[in-house]
N, C-alpha and C. Protein backbone atom coordinates (compact mmCIF):
# COMPACT_ATOMS: atom_id res chain seq x y z
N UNK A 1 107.72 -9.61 38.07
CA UNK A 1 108.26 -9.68 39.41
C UNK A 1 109.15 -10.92 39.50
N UNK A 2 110.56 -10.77 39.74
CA UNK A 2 111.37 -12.05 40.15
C UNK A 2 110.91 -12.65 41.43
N UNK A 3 111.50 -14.03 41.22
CA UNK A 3 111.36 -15.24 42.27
C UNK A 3 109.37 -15.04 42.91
N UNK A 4 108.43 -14.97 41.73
CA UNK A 4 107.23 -15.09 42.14
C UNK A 4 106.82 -16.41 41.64
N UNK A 5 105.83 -16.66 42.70
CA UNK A 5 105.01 -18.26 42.48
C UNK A 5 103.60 -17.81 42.49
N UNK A 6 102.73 -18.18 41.61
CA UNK A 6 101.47 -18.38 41.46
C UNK A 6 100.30 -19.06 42.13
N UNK A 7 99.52 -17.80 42.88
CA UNK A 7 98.61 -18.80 43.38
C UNK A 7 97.28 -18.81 43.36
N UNK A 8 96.42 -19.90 43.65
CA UNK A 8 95.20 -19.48 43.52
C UNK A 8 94.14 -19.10 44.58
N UNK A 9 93.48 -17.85 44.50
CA UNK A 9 92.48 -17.07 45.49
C UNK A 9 90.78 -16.98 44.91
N UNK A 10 90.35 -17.48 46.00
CA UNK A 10 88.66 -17.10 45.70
C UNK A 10 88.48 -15.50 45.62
N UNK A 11 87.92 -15.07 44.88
CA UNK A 11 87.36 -13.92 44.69
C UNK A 11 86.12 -13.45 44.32
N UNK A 12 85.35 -12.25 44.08
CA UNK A 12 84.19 -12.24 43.51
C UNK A 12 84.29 -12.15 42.29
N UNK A 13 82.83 -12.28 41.29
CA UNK A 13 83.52 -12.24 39.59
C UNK A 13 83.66 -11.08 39.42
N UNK A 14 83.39 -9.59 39.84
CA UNK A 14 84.07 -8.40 39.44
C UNK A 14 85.32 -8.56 39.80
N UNK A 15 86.03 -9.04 40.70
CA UNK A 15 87.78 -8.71 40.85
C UNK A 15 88.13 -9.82 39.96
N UNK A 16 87.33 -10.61 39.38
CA UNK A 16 87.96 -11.68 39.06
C UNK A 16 88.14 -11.53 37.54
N UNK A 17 87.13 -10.30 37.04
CA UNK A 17 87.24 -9.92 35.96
C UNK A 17 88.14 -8.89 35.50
N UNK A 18 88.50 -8.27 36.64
CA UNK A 18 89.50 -6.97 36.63
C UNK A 18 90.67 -7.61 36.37
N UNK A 19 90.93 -8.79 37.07
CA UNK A 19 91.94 -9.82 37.12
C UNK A 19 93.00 -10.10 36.04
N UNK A 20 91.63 -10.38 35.11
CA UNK A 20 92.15 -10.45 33.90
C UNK A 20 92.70 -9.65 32.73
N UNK A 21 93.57 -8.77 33.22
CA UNK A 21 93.93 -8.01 32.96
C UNK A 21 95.79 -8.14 33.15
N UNK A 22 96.77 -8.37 32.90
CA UNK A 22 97.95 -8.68 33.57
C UNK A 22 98.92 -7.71 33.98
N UNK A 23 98.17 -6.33 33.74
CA UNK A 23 98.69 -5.33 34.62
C UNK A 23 97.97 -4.64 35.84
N UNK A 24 96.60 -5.11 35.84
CA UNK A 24 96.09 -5.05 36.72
C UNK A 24 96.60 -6.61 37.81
N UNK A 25 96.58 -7.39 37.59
CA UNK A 25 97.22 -9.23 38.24
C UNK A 25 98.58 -8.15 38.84
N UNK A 26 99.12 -8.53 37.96
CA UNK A 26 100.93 -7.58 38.03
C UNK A 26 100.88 -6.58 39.83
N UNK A 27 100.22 -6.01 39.65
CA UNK A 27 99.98 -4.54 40.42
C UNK A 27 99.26 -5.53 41.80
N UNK A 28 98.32 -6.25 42.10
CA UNK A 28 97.78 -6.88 42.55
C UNK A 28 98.70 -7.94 43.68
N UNK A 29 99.39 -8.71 42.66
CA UNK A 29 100.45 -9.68 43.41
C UNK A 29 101.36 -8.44 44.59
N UNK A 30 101.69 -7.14 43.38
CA UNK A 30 102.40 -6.70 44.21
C UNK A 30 101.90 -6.10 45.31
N UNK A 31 101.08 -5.17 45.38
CA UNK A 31 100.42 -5.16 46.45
C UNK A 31 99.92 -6.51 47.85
N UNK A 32 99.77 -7.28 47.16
CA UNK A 32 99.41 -8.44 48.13
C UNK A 32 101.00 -8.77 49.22
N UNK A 33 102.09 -9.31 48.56
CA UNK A 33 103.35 -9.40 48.75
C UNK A 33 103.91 -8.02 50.09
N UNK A 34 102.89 -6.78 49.41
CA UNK A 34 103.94 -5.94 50.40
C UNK A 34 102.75 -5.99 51.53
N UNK A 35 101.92 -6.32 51.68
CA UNK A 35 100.67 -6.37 53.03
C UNK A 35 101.26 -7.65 53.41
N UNK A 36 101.42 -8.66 53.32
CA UNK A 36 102.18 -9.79 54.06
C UNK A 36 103.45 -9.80 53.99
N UNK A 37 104.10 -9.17 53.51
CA UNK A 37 105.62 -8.97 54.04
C UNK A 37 106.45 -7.56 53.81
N UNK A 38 105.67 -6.87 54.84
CA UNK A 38 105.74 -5.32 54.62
C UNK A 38 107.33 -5.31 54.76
N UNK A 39 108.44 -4.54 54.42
CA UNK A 39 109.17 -4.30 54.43
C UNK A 39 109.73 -3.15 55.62
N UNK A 40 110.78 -3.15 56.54
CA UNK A 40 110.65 -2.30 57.77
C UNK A 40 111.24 -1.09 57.57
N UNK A 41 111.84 -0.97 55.84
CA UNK A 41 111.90 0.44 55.89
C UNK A 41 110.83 1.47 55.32
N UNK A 42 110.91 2.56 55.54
CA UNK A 42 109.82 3.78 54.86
C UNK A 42 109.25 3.05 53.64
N UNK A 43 108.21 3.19 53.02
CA UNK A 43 107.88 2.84 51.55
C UNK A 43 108.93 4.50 50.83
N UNK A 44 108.87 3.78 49.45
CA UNK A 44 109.17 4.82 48.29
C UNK A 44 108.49 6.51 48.55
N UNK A 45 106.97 6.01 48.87
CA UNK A 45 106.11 7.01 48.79
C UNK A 45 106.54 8.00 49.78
N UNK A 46 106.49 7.66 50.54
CA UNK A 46 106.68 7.73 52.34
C UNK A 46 107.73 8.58 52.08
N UNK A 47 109.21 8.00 51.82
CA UNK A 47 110.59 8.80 51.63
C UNK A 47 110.05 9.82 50.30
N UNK A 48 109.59 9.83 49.72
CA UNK A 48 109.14 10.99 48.40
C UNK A 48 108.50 12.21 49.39
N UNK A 49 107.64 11.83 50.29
CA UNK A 49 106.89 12.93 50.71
C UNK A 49 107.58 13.22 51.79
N UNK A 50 108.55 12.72 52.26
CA UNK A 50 109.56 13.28 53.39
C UNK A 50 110.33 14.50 52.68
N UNK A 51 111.15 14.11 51.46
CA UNK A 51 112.20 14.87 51.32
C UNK A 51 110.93 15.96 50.83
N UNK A 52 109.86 16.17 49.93
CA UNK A 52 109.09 17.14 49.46
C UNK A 52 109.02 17.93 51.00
N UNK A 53 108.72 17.18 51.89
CA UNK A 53 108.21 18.70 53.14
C UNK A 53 109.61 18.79 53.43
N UNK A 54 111.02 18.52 53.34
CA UNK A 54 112.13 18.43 53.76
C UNK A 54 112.72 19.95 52.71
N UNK A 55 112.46 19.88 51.65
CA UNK A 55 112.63 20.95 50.64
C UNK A 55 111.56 21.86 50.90
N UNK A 56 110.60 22.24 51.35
CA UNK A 56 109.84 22.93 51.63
C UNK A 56 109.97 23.81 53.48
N UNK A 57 110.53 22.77 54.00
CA UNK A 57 110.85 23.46 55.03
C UNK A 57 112.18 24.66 54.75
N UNK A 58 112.93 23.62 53.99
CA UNK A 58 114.48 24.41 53.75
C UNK A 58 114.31 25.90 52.72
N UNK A 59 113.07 25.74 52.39
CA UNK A 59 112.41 27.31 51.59
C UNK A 59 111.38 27.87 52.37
N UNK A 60 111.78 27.54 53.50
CA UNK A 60 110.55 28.43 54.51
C UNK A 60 108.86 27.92 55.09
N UNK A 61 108.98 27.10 54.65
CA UNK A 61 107.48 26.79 55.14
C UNK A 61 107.48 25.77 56.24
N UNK A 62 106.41 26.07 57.14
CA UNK A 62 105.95 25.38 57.95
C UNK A 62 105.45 24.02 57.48
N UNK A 63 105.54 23.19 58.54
CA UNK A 63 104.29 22.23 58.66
C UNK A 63 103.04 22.84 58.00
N UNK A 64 102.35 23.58 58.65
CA UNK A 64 101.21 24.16 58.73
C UNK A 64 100.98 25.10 57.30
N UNK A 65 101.57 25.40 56.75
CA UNK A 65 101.47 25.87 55.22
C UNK A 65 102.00 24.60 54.32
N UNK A 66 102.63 23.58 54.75
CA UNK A 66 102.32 22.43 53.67
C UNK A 66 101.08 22.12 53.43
N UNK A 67 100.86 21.81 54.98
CA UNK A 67 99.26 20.92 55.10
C UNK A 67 98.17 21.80 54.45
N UNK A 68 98.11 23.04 54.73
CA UNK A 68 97.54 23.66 53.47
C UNK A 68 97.41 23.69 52.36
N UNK A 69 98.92 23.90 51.93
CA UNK A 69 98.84 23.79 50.57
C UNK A 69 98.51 22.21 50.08
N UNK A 70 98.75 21.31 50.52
CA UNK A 70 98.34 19.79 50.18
C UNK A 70 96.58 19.77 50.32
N UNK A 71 96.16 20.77 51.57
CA UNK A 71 94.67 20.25 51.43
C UNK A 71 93.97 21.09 50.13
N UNK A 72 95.01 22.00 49.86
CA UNK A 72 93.92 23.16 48.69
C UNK A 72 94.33 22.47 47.07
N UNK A 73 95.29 21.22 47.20
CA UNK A 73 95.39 20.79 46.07
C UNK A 73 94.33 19.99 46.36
N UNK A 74 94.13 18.78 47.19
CA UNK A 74 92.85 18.09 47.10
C UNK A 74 91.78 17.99 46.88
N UNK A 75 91.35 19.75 47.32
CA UNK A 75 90.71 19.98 46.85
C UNK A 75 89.94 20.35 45.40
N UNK A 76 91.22 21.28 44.95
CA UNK A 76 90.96 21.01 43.43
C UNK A 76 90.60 20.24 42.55
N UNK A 77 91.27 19.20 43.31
CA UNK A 77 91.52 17.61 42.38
C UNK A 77 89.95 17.20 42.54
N UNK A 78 89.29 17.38 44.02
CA UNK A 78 88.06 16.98 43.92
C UNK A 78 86.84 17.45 43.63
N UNK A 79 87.26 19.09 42.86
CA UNK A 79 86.25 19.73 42.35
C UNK A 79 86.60 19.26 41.03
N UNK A 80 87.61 19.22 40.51
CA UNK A 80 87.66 18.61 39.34
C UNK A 80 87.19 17.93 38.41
N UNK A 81 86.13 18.25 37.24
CA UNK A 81 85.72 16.75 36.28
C UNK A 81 86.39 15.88 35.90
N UNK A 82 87.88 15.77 35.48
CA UNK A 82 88.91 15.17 35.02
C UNK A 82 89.01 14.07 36.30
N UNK A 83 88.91 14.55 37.58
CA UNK A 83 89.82 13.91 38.57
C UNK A 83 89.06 12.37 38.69
């Protein structure tokens, strides 16, 4: 991450062990950074799942058959052993 400064946080020793990890740290800073200085446009995610129901409308579907189809993937995912 450019223009980052290092700092130090109390934690418990499980996060502190996860910590140590520098792509887990990496992922961490960044997350921290965007909860104190959220940015005022859409996240990435946010605009990803816009244009997905945006292409889905433009092939016919409702609201109401996204949200379906999004809850019957969840589901899968959470019958899933893999998941």
């Amino acid at each position: 991450m450019p223009d980052t400064v290092p700092v130090t946080i109390e934690v418990e020793p499980g996060a502190a062990a996860a910590l140590g990890d520098p792509r887990t740290r990496a992922a961490m800073g960044r997350l921290v950074s965007r909860v104190l200085n959220p940015r005022p446009d859409p996240s990435e995610l946010a605009q990803a799942i816009t244009a997905a129901k945006a292409e889905g409308r433009a092939a016919g579907l409702t609201d109401t058959d996204i949200d379906a189809e999004l809850a019957a993937y969840n589901a899968e995912r959470r019958d899933s052993p893999s998941a």
